[in-house]
Protein backbone atom coordinates (compact mmCIF):
# COMPACT_ATOMS: atom_id res chain seq x y z
CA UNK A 1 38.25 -71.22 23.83
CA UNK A 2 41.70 -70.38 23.76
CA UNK A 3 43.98 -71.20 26.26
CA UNK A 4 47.70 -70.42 26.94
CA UNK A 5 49.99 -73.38 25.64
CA UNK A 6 51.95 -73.34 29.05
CA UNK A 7 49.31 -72.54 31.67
CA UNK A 8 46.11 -73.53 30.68
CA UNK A 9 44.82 -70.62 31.33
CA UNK A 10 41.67 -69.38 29.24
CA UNK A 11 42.87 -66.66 27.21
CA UNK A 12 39.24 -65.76 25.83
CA UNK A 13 37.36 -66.93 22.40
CA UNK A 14 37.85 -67.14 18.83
CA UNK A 15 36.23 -64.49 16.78
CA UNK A 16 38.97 -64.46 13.98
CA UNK A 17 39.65 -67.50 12.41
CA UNK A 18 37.39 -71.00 13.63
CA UNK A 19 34.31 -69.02 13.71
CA UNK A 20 32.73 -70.98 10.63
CA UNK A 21 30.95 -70.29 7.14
CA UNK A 22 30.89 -66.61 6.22
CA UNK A 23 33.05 -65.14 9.29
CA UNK A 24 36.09 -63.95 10.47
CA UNK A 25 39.63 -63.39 9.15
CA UNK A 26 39.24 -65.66 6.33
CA UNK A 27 35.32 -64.61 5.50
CA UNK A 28 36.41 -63.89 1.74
CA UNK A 29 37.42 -66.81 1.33
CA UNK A 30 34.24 -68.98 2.82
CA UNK A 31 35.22 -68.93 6.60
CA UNK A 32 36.58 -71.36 8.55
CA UNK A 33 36.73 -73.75 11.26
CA UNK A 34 40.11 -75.58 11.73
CA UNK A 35 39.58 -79.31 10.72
CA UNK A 36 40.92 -80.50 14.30
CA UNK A 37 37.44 -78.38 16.07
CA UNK A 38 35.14 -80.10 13.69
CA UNK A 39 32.77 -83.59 14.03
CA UNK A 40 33.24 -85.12 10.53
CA UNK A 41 30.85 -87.98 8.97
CA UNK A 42 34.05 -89.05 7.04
CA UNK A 43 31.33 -91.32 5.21
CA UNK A 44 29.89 -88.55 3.74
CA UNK A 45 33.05 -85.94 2.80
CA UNK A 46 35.39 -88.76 1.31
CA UNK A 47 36.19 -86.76 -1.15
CA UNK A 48 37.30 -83.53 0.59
CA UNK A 49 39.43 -85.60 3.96
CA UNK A 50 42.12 -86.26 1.41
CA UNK A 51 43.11 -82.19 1.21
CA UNK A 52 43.85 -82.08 4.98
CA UNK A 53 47.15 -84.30 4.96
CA UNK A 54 48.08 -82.28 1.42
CA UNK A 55 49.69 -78.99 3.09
CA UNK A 56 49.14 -77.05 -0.53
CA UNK A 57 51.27 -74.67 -2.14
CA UNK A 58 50.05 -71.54 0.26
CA UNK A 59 52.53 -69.63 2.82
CA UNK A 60 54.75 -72.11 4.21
CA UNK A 61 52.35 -75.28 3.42
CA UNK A 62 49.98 -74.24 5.86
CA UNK A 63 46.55 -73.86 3.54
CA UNK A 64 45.40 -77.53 3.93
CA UNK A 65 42.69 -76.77 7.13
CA UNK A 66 41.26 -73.74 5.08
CA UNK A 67 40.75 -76.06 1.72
CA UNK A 68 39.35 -78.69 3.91
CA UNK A 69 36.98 -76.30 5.43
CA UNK A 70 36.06 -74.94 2.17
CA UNK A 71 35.47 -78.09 0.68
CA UNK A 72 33.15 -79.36 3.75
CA UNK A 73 30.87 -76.21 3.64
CA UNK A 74 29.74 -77.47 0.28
CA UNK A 75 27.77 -80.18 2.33
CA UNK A 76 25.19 -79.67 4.63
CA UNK A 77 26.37 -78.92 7.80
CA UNK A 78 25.67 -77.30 11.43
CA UNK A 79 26.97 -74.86 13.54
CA UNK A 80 27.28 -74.38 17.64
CA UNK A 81 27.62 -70.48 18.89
CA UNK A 82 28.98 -71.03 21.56
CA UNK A 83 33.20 -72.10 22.27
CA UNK A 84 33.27 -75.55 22.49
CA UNK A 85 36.41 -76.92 22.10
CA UNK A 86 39.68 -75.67 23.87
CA UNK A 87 42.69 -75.00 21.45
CA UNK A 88 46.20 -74.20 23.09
CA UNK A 89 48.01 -71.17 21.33
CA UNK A 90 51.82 -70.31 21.78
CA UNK A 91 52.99 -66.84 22.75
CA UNK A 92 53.85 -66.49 19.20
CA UNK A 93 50.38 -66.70 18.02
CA UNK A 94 49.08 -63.96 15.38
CA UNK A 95 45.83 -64.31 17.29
CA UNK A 96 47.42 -63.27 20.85
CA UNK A 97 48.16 -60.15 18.62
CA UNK A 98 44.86 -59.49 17.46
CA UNK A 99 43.86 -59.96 21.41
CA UNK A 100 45.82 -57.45 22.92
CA UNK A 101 44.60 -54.90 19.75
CA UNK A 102 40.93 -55.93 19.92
CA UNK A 103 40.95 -56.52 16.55
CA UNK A 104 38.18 -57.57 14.25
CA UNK A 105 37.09 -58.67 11.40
């Protein structure tokens, strides 16, 4: 769910960029979820944790949650339908845009 970074208030759900494997914005390119909405078994994806501190060479170093989530649908893994976590978003949030146009993707 997102919410407004001042108020709190529930701004409405995701369906453009955390919405996992094989959706949204970033669908050609695996999906996503941002690393900071996901349950890790850091016992199992050793190998992929070390991406998410590495901010990559993409637009202004901000690639690393989209390699991390690219490298952890490789595993086995699950998925929950439903908004589960609440994410605060700043007025100056590309996906405030995409609210107010009803985008989708």
């Amino acid at each position: 769910m997102l919410l407004d970074e001042d108020t709190g208030a529930e701004l409405g759900v995701d369906i453009w960029d955390a919405v996992g494997p094989g959706k949204g914005r970033f669908k050609d390119r695996g999906g996503m979820v941002d690393p900071n909405c996901l349950l890790i078994d850091k016992r199992r994806v050793a190998e992929a944790l070390w991406m998410w501190s590495d901010p990559g060479p993409g637009l202004l170093g901000l690639e690393a949650d989209r390699r991390v989530a690219a490298a952890l649908v490789q595993h086995p893994h699950g998925a929950v339908d439903e908004a589960t976590v609440l994410y605060r978003i700043r007025q100056t949030n590309v996906l405030r845009t995409f609210m107010a146009n009803g985008a989708r993707f």
